[in-house]
N, C-alpha and C. Protein backbone atom coordinates (compact mmCIF):
# COMPACT_ATOMS: atom_id res chain seq x y z
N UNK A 1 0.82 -1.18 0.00
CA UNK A 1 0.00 0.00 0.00
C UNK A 1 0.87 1.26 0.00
N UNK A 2 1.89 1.37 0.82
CA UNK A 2 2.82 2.28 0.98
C UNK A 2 3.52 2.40 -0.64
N UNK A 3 3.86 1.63 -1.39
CA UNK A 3 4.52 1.57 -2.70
C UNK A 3 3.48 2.14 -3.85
N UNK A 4 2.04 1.67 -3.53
CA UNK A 4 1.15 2.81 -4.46
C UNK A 4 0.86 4.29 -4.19
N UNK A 5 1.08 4.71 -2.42
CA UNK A 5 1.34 5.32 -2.14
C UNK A 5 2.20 6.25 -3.03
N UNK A 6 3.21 6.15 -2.58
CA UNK A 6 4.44 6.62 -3.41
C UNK A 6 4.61 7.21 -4.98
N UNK A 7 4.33 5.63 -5.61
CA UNK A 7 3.67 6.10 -6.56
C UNK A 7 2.40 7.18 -7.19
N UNK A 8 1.59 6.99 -6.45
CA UNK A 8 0.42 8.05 -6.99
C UNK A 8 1.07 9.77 -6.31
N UNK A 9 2.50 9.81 -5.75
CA UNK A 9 2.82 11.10 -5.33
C UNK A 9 4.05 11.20 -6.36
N UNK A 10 4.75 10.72 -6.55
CA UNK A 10 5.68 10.86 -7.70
C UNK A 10 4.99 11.10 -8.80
N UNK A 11 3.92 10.33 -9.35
CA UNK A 11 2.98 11.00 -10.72
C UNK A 11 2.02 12.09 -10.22
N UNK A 12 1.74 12.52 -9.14
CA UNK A 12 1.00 13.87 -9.02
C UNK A 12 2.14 14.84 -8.83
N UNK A 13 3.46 14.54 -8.71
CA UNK A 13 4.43 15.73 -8.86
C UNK A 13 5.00 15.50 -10.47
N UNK A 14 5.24 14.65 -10.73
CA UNK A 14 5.50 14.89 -12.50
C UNK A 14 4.21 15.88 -13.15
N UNK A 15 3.13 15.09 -13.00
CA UNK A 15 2.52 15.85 -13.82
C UNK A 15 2.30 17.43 -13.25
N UNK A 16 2.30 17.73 -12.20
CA UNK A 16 2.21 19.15 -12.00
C UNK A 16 3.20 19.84 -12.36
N UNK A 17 4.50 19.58 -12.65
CA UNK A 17 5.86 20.12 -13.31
C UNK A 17 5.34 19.91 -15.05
N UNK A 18 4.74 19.09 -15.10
CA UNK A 18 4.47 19.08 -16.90
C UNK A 18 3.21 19.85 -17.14
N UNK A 19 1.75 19.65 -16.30
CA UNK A 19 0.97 20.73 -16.81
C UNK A 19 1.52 22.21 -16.86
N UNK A 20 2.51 22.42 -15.49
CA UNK A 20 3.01 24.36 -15.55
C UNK A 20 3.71 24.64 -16.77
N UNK A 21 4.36 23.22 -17.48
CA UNK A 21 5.44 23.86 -17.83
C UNK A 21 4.94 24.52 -19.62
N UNK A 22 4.00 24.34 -19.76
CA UNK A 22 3.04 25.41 -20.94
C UNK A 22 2.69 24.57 -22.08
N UNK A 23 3.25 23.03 -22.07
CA UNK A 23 3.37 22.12 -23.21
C UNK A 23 2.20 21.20 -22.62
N UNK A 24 0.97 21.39 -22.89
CA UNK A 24 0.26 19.82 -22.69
C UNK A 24 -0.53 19.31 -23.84
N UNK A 25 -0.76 17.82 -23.16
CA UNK A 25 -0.79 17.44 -24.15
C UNK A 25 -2.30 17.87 -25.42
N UNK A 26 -3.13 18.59 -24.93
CA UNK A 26 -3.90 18.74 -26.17
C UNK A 26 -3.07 19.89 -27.03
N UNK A 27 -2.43 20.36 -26.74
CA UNK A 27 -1.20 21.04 -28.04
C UNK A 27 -0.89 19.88 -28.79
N UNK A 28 -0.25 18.90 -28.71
CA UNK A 28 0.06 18.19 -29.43
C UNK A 28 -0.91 17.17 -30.36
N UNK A 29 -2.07 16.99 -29.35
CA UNK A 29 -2.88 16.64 -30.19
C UNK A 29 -3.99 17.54 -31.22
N UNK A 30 -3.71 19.02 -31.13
CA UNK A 30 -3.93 19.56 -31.73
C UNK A 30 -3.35 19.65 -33.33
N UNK A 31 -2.29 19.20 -32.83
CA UNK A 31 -0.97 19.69 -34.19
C UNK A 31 -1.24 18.24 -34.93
N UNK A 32 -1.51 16.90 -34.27
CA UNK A 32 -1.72 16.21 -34.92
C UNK A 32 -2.64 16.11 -35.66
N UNK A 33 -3.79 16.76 -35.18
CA UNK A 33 -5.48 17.11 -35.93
C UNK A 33 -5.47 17.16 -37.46
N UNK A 34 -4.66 18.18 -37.83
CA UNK A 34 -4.24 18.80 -38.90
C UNK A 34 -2.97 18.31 -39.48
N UNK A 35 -1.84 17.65 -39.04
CA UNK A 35 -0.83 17.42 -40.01
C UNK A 35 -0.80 16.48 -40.86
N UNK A 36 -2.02 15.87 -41.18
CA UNK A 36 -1.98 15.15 -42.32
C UNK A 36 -2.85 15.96 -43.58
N UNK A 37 -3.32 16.76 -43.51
CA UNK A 37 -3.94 17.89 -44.18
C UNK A 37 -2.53 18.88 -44.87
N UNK A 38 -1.75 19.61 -43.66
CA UNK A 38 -0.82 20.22 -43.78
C UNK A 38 0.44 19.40 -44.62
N UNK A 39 0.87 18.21 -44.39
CA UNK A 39 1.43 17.32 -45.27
C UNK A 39 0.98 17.35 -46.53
N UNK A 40 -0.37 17.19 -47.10
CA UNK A 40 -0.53 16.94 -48.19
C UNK A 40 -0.89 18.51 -49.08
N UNK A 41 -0.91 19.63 -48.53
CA UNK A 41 -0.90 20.85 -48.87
C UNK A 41 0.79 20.75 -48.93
N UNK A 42 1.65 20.73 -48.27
CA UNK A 42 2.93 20.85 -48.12
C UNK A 42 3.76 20.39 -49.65
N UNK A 43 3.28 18.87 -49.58
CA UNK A 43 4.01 18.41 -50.78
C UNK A 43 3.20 18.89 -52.27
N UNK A 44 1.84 19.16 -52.04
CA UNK A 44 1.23 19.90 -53.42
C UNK A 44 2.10 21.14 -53.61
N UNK A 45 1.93 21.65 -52.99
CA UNK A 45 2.47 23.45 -52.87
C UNK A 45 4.45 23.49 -53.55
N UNK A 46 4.94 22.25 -52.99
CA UNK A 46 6.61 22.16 -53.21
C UNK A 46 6.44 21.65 -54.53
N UNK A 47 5.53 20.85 -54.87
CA UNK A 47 5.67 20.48 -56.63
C UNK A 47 5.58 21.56 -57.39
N UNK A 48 4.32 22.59 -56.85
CA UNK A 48 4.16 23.24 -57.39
C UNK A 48 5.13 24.87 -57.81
N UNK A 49 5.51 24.99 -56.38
CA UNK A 49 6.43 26.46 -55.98
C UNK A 49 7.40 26.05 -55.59
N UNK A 50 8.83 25.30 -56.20
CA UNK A 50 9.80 24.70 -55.39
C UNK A 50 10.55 25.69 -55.25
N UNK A 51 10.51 27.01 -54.89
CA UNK A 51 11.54 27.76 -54.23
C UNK A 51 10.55 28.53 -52.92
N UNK A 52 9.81 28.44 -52.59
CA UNK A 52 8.73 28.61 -51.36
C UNK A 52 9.32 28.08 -50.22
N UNK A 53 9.00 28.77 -49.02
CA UNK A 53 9.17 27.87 -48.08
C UNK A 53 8.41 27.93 -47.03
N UNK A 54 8.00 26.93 -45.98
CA UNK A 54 6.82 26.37 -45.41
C UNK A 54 7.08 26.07 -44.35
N UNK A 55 6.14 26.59 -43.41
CA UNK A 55 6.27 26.53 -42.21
C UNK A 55 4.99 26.52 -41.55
N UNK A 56 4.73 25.35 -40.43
CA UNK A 56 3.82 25.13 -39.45
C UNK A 56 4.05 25.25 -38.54
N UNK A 57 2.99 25.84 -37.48
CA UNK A 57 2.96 25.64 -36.06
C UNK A 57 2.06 25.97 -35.67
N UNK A 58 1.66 26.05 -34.37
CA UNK A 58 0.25 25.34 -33.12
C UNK A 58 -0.35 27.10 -33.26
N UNK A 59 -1.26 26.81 -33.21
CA UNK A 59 -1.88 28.18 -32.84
C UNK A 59 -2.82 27.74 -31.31
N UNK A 60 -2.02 28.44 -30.53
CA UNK A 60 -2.88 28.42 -28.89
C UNK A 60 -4.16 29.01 -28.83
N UNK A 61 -4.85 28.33 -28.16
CA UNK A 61 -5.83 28.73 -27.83
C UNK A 61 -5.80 29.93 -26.78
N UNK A 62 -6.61 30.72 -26.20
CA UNK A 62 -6.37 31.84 -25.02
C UNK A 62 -6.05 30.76 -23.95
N UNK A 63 -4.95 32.11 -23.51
CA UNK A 63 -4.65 31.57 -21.87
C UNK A 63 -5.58 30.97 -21.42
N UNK A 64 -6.34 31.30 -20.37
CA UNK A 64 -7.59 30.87 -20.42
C UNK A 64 -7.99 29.69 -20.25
N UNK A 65 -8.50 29.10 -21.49
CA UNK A 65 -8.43 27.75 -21.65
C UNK A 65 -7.09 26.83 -21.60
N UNK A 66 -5.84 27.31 -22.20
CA UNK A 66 -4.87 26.29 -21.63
C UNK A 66 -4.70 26.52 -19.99
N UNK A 67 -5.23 27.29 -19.71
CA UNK A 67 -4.82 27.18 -17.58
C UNK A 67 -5.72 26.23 -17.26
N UNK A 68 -7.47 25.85 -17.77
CA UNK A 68 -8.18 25.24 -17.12
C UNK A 68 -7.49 23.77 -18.08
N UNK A 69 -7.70 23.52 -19.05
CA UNK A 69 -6.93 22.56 -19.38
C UNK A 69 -5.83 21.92 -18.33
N UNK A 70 -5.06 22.86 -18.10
CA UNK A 70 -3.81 22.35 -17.11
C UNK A 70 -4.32 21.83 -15.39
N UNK A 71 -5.44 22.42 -15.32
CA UNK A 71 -5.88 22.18 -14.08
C UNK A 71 -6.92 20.90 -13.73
N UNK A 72 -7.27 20.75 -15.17
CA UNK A 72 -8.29 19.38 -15.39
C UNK A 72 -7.37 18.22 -15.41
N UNK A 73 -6.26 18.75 -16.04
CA UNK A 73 -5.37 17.37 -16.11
C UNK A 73 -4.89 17.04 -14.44
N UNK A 74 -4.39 18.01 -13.61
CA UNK A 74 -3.92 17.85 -12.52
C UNK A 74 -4.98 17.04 -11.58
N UNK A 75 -6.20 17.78 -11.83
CA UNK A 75 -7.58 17.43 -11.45
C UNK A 75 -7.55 15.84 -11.67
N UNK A 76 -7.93 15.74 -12.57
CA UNK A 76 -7.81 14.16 -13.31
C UNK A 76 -7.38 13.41 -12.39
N UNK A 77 -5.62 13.37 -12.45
CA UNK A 77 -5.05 12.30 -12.08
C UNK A 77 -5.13 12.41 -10.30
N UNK A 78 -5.49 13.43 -9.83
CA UNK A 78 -6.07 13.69 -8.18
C UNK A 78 -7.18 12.48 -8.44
N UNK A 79 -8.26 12.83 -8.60
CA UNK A 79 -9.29 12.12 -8.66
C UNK A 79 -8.86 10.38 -8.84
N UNK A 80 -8.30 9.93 -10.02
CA UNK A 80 -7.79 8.93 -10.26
C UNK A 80 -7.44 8.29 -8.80
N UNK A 81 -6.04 9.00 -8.54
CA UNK A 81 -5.67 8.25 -7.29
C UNK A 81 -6.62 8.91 -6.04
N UNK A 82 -7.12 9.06 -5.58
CA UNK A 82 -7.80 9.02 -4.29
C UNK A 82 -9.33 7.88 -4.75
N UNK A 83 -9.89 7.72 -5.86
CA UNK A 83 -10.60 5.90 -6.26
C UNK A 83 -9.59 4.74 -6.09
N UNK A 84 -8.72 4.96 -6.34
CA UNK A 84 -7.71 3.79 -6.24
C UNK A 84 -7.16 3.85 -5.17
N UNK A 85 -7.05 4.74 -3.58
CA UNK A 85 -6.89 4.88 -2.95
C UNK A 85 -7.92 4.22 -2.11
N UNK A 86 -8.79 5.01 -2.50
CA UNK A 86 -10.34 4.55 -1.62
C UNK A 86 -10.42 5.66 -0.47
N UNK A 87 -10.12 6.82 -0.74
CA UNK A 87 -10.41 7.70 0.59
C UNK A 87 -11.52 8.73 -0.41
N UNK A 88 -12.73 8.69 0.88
CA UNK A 88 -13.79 9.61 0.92
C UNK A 88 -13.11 11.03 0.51
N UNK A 89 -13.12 12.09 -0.18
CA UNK A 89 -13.00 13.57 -0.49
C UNK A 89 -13.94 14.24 0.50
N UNK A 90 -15.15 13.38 0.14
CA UNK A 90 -16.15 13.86 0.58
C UNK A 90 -16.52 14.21 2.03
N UNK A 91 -15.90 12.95 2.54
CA UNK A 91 -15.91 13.50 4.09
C UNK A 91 -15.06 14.11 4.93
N UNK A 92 -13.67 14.91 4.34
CA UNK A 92 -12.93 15.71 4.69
C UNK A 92 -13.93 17.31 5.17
N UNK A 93 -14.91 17.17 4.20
CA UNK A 93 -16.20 18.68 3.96
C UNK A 93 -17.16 18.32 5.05
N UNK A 94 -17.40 17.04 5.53
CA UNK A 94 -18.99 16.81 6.39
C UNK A 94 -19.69 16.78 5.51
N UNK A 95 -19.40 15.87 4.06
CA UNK A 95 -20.58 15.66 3.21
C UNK A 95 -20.78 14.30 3.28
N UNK A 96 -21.87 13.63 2.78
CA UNK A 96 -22.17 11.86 2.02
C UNK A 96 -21.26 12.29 1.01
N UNK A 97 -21.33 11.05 0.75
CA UNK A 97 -20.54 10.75 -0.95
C UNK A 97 -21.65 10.56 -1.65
N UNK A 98 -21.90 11.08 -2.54
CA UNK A 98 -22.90 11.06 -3.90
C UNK A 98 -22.63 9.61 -3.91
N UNK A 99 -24.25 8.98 -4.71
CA UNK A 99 -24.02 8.10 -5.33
C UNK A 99 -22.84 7.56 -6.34
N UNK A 100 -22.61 8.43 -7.32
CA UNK A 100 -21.32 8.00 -8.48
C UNK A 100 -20.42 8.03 -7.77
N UNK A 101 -20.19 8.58 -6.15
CA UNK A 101 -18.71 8.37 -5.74
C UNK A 101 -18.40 6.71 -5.32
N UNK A 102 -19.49 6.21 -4.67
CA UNK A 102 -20.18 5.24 -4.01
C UNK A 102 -20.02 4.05 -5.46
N UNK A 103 -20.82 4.10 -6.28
CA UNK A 103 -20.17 3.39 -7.52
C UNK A 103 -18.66 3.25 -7.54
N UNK A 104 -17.67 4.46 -8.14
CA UNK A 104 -16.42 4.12 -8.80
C UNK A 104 -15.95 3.59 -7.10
N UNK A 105 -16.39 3.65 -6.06
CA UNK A 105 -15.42 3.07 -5.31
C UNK A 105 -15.47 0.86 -5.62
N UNK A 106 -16.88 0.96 -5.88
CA UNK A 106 -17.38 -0.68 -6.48
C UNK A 106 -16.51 -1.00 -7.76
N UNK A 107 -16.46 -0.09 -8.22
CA UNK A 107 -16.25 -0.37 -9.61
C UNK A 107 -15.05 0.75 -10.23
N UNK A 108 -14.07 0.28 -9.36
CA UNK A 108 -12.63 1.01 -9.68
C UNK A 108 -11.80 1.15 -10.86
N UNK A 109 -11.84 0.29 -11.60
CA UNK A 109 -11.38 -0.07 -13.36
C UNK A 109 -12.19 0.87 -14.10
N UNK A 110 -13.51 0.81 -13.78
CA UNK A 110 -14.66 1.70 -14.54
C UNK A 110 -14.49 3.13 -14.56
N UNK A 111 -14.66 3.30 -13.08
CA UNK A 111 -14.89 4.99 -12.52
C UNK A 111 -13.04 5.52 -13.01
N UNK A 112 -12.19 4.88 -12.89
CA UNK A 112 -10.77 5.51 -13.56
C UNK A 112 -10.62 5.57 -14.91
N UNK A 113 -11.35 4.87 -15.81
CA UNK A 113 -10.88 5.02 -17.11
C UNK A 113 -12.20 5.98 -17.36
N UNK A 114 -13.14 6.26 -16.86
CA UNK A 114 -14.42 6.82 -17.18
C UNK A 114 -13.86 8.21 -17.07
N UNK A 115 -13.43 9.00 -15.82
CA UNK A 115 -12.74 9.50 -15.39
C UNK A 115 -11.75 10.33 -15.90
N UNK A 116 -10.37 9.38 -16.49
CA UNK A 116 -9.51 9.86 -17.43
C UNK A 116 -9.90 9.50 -18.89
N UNK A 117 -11.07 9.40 -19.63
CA UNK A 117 -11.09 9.12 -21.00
C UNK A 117 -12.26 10.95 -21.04
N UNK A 118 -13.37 11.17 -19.80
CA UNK A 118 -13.80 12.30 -19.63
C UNK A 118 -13.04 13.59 -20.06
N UNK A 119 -12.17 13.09 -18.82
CA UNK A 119 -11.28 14.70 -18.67
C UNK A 119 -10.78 14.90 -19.91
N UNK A 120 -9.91 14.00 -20.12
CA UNK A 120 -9.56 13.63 -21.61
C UNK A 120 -10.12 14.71 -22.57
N UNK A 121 -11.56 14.41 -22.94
CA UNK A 121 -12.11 14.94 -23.93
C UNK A 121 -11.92 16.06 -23.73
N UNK A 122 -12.54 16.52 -22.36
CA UNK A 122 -12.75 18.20 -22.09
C UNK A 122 -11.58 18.74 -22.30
N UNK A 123 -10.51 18.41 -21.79
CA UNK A 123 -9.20 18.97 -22.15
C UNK A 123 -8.55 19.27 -23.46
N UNK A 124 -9.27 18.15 -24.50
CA UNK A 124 -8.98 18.12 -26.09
C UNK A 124 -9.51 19.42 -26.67
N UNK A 125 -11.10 19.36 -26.18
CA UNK A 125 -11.92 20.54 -26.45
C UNK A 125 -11.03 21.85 -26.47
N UNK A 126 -10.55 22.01 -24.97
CA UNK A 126 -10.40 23.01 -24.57
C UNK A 126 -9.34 23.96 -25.40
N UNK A 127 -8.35 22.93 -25.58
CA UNK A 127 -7.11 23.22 -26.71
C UNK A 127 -7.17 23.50 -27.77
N UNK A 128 -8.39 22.62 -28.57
CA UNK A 128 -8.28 22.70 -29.89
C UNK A 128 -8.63 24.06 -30.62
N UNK A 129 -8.87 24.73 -31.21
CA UNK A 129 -8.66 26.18 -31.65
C UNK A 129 -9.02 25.77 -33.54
N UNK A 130 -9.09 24.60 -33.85
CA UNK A 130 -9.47 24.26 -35.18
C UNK A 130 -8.64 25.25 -36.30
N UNK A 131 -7.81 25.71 -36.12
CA UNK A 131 -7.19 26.87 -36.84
C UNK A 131 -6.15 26.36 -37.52
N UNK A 132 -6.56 26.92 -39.09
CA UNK A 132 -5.90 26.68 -40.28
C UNK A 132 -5.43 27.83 -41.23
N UNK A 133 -4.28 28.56 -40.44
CA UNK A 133 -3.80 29.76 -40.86
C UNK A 133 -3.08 29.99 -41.65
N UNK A 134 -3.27 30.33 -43.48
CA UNK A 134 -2.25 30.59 -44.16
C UNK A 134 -2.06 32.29 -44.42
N UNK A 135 -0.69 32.06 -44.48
CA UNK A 135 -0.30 33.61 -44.31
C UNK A 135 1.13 33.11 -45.76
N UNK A 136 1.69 34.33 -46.47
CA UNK A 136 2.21 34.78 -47.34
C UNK A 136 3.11 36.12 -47.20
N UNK A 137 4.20 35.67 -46.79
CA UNK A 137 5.57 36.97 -46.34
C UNK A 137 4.44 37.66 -45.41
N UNK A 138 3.94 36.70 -44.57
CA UNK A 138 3.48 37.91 -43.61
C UNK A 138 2.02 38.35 -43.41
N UNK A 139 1.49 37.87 -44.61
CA UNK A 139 0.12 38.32 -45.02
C UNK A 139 -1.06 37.41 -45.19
N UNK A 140 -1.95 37.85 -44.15
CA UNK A 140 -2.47 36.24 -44.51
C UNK A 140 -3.25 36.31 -45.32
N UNK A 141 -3.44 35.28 -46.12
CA UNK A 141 -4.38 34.72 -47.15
C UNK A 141 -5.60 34.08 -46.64
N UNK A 142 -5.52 33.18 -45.91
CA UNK A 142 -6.23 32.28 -45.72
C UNK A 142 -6.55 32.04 -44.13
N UNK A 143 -8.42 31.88 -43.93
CA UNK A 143 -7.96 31.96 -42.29
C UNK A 143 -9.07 30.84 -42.22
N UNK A 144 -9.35 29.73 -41.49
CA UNK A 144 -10.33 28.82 -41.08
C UNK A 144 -11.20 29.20 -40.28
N UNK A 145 -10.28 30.21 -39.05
CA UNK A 145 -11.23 30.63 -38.68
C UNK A 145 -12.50 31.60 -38.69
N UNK A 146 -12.08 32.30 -40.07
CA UNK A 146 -12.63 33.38 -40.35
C UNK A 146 -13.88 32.87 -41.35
N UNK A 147 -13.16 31.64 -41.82
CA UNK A 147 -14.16 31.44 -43.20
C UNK A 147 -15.00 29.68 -43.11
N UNK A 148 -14.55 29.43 -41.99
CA UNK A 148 -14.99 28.14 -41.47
C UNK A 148 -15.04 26.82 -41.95
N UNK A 149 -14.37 26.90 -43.08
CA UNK A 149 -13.54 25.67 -43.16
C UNK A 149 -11.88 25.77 -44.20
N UNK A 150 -11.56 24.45 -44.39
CA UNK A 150 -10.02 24.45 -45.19
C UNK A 150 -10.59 25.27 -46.82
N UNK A 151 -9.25 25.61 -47.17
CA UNK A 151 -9.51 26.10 -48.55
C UNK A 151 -9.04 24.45 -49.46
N UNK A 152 -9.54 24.53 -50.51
CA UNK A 152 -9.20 23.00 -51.22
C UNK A 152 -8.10 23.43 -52.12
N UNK A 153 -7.33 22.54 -52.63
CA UNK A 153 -5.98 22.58 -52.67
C UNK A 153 -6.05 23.55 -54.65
N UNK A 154 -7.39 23.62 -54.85
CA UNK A 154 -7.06 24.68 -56.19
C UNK A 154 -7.42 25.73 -55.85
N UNK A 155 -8.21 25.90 -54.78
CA UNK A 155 -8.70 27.76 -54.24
C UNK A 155 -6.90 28.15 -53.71
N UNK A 156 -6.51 27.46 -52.54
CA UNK A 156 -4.89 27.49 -52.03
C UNK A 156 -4.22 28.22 -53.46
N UNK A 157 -4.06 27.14 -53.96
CA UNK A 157 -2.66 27.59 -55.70
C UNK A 157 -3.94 28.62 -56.12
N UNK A 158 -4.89 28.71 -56.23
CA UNK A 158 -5.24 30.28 -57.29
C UNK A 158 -5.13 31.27 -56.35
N UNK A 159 -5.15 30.96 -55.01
CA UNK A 159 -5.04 32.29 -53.78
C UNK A 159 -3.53 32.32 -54.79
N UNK A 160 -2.46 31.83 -53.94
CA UNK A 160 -1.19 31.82 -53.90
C UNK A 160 -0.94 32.18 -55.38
N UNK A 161 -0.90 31.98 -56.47
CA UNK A 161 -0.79 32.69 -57.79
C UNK A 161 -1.13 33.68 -57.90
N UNK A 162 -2.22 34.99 -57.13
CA UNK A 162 -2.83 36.09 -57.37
C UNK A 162 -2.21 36.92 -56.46
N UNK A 163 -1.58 36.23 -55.20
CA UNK A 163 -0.75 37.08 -54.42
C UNK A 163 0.58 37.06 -54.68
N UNK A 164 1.45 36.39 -55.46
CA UNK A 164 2.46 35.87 -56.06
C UNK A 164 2.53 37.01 -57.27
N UNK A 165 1.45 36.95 -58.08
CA UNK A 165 1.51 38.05 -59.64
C UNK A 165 1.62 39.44 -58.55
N UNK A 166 0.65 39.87 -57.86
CA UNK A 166 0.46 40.98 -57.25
C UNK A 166 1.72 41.68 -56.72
N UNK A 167 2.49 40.58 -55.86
CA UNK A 167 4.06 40.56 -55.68
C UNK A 167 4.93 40.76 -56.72
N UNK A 168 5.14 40.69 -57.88
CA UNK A 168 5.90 40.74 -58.74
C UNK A 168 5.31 41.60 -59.20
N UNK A 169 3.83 42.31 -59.57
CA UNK A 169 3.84 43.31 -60.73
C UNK A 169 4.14 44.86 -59.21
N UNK A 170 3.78 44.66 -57.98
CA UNK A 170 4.29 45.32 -57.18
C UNK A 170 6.29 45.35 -57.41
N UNK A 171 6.69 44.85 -56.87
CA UNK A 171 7.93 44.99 -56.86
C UNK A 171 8.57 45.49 -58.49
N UNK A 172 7.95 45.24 -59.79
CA UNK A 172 8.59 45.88 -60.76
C UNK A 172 8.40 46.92 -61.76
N UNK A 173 7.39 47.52 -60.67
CA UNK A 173 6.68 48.82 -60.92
C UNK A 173 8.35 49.65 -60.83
N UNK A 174 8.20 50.88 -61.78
CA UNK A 174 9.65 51.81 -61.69
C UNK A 174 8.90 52.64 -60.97
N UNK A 175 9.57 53.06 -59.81
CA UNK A 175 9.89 53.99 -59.08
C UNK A 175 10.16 55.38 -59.65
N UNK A 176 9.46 56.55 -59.54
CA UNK A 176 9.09 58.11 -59.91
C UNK A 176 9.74 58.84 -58.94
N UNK A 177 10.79 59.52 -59.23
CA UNK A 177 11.78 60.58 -58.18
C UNK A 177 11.15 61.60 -58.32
């Protein structure tokens, strides 16, 4: 008992050093959302413009939501271990334990994966930001969030060709002293 002990305090101090530290994990599963989309825009775009160059990354959601995110996760794995513990929360306050507490203590396998597959979601939610931002030296072209969904890969190349001509008949305009 003392060795799960232990354990459930060594993983409630990891993860509180990993939720602060600004990286969790629905960032990453954010970035995964989209990089098979971004892959196949990537290699269209290089056949097409092979002197271009391309660059992805995460667009955060507001503070905000990554703090409660970080706090659901901490939350989480609290909850986790005090079912697998088997100590009342509840009666630290002078409350009963709700029924569902009363369950996951019966049904400990259940109420933990129920638990962490929950938080889970809410935390995915919380991160995700659905954002598919193309920008051009700076300028964006293209916003998901603005226009509510992906552009398809011939709207993309006719954007990118009209801001491309615009760029070049800009830059070789002669200059009037």
């Amino acid at each position: 008992m003392k060795w799960l002990r232990f354990s459930l305090l060594v993983l409630g101090v990891f993860s509180l050093c990993y939720g602060t530290s600004g990286d969790i994990s629905g960032v990453k599963k954010m970035k995964m959302q989209f990089a098979r989309v971004f892959e196949e825009y990537t290699q269209a775009l290089y056949q097409r413009y092979p002197d271009i160059r391309i660059e992805g990354e995460n667009y955060l959601p507001i503070p905000l939501y990554r703090h409660v995110a970080s706090f659901l996760s901490i939350f989480k794995l609290l909850v986790i271990g005090l079912v697998i513990v088997g100590r009342d929360p509840f009666a630290l306050f002078g409350m009963q334990a709700p029924g569902i507490w009363e369950w996951g203590q019966g049904n400990k396998i259940y109420a933990c994966m129920m638990v962490f597959f929950l938080s889970n979601m809410l935390e995915n939610q919380l991160m995700s930001t659905g954002a598919f931002e193309i920008t051009l030296n700076d300028v964006p072209v293209w916003s998901k969030l603005e226009s509510g969904h992906l552009p398809s890969m011939q709207q993309l190349v006719q954007i990118l060709d009209n801001e491309m001509k615009m760029n070049v008949h800009m830059n070789t305009k002669p200059l009037h002293s």
